[in-house]
N, C-alpha and C. Protein backbone atom coordinates (compact mmCIF):
# COMPACT_ATOMS: atom_id res chain seq x y z
N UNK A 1 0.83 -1.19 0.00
CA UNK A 1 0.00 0.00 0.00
C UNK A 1 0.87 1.25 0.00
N UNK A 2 2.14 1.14 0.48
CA UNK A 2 2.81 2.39 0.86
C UNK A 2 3.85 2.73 -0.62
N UNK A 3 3.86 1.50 -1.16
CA UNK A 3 4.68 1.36 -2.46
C UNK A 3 3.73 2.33 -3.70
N UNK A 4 2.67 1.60 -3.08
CA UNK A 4 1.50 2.51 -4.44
C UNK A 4 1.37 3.99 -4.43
N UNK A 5 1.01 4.53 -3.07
CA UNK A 5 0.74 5.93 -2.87
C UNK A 5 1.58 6.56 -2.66
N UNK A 6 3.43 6.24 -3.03
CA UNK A 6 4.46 6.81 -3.01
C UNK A 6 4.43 6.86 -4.61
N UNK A 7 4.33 6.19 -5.13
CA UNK A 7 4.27 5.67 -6.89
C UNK A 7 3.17 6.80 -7.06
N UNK A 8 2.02 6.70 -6.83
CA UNK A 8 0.75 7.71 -7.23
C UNK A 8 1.56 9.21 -6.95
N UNK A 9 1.95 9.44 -5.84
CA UNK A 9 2.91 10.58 -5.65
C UNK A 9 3.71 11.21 -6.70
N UNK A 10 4.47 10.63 -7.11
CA UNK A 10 5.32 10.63 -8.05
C UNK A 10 5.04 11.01 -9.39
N UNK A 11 3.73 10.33 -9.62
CA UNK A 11 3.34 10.30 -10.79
C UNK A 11 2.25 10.93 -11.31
N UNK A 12 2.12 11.54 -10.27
CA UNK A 12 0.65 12.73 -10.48
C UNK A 12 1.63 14.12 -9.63
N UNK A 13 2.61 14.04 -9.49
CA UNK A 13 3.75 15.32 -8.77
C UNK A 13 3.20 16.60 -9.39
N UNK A 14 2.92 16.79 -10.82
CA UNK A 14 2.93 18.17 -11.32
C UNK A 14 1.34 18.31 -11.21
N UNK A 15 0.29 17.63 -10.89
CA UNK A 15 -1.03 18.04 -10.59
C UNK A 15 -1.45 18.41 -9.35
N UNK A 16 -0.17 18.13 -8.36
CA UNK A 16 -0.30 17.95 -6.89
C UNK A 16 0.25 19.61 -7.20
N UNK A 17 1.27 20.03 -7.36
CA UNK A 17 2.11 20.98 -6.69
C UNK A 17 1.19 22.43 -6.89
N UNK A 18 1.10 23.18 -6.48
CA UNK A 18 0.51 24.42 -5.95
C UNK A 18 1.20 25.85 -6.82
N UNK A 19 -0.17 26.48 -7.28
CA UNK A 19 0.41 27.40 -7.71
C UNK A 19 0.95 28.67 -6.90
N UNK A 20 0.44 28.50 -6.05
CA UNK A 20 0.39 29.59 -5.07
C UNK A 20 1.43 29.20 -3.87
N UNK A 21 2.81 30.79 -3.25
CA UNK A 21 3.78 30.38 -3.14
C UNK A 21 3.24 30.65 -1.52
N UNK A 22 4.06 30.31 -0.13
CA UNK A 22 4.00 30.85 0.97
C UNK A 22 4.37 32.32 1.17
N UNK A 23 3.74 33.37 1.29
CA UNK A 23 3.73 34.49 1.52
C UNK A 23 4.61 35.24 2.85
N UNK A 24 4.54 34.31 3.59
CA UNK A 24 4.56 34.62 4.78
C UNK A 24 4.59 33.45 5.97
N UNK A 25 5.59 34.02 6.86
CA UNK A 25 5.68 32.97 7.98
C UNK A 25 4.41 32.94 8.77
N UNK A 26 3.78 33.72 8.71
CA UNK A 26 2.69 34.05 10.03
C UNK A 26 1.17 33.90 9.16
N UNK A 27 1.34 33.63 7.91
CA UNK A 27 0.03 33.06 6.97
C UNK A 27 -0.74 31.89 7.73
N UNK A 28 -2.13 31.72 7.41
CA UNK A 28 -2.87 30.52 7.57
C UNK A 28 -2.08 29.64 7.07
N UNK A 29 -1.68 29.46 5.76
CA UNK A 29 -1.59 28.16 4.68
C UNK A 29 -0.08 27.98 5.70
N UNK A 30 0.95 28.56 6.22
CA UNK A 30 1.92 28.15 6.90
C UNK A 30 1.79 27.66 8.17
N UNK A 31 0.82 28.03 9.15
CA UNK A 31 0.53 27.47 10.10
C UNK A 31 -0.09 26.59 10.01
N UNK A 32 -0.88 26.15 8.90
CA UNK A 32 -1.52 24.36 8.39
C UNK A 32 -0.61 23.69 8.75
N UNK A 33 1.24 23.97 7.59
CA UNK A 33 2.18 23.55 7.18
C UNK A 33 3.00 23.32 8.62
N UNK A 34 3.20 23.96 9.15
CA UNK A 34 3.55 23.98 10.85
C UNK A 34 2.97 23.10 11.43
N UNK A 35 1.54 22.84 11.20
CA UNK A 35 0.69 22.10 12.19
C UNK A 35 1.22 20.93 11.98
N UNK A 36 1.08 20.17 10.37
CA UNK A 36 0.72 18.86 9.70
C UNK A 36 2.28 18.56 10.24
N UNK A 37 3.49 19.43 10.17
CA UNK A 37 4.75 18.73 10.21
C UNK A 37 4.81 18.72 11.59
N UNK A 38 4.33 19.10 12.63
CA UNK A 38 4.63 18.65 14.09
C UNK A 38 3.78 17.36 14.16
N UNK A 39 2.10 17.61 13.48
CA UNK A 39 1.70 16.08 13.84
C UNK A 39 2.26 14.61 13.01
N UNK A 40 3.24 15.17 12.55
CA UNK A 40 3.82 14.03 11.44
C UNK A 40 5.05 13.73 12.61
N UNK A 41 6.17 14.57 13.17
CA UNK A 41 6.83 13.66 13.97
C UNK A 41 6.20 13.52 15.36
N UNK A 42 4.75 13.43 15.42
CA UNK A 42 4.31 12.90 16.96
C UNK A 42 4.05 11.60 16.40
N UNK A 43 3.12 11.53 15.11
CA UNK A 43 3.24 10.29 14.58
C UNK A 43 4.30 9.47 14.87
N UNK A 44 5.67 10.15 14.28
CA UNK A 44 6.85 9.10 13.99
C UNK A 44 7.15 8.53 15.29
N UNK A 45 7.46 9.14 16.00
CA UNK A 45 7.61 8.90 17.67
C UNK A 45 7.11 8.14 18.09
N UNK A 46 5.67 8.01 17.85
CA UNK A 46 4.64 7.10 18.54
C UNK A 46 5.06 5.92 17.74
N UNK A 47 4.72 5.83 16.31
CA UNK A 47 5.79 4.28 15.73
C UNK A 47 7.10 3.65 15.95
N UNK A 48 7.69 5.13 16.07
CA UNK A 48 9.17 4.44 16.89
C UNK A 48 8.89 3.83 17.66
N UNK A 49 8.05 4.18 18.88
CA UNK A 49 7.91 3.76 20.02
C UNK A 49 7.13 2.65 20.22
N UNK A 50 6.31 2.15 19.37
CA UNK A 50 5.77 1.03 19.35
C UNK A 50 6.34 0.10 18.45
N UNK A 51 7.30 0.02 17.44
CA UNK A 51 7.55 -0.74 16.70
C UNK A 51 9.01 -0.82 17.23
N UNK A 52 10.09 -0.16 18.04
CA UNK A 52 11.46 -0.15 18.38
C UNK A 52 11.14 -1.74 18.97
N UNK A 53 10.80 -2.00 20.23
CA UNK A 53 10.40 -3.22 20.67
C UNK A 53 10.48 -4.11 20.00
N UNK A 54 9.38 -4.34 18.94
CA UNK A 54 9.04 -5.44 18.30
C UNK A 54 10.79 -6.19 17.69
N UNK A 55 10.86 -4.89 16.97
CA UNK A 55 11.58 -5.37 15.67
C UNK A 55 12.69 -5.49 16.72
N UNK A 56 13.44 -4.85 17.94
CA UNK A 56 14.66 -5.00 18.45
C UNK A 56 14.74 -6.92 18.91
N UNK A 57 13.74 -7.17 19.61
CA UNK A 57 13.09 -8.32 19.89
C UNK A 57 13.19 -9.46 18.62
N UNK A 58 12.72 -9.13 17.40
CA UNK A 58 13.37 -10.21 16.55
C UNK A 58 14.62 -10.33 16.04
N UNK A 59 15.29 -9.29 15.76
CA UNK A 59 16.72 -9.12 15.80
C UNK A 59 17.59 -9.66 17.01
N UNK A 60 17.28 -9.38 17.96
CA UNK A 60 18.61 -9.59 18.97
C UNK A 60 17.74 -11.20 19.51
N UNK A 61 16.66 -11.27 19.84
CA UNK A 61 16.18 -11.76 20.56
C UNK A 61 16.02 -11.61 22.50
N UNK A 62 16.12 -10.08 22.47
CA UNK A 62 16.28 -10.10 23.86
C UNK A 62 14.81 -8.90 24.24
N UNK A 63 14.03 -9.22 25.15
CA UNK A 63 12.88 -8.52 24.86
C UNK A 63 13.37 -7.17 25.72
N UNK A 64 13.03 -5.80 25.28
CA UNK A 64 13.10 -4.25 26.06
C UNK A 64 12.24 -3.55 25.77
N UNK A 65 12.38 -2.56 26.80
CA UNK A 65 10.80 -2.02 27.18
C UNK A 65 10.64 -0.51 27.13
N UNK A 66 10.29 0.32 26.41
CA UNK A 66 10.51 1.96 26.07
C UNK A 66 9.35 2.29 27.28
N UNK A 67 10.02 3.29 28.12
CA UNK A 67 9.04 4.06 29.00
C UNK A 67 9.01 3.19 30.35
C-alpha cells in the first residue's frame, strides 16, 4: 500500500504541486504547514515507540521495554 501511494505521488507530482507560493511565515496556509509537520513527527515517535520493541526483539532476541 505504501509502495503505491508513493508511486501515485510521483506520478501525479505536477497536478499535486501548488500554484500559489507561501507568503509569509505568520500566513494561515503556513501554520496548516507547521501544524501537519509537528503532527507528522508525533506520529513518527509514537511508531518508533511502538515498533522499536518489536523489531529490536526479533533481531537480537532479547525482549526491552521503552518508558
Amino acid at each position: 500500500i505504501i509502495a503505491v501511494s508513493i508511486a501515485l505521488l510521483f506520478t501525479r507530482m505536477d497536478v499535486l504541486k501548488t500554484r500559489n507560493k507561501l507568503e509569509s511565515l505568520t500566513s494561515r496556509e503556513s501554520s496548516f504547514l507547521l501544524n501537519n509537520l509537528i503532527f507528522l513527527g508525533i506520529c513518527f515517535s509514537v511508531l518508533w515507540g511502538t515498533m522499536f520493541p518489536l523489531v529490536s526483539e526479533a533481531v537480537q532476541g532479547a525482549r526491552i521495554t521503552v518508558g
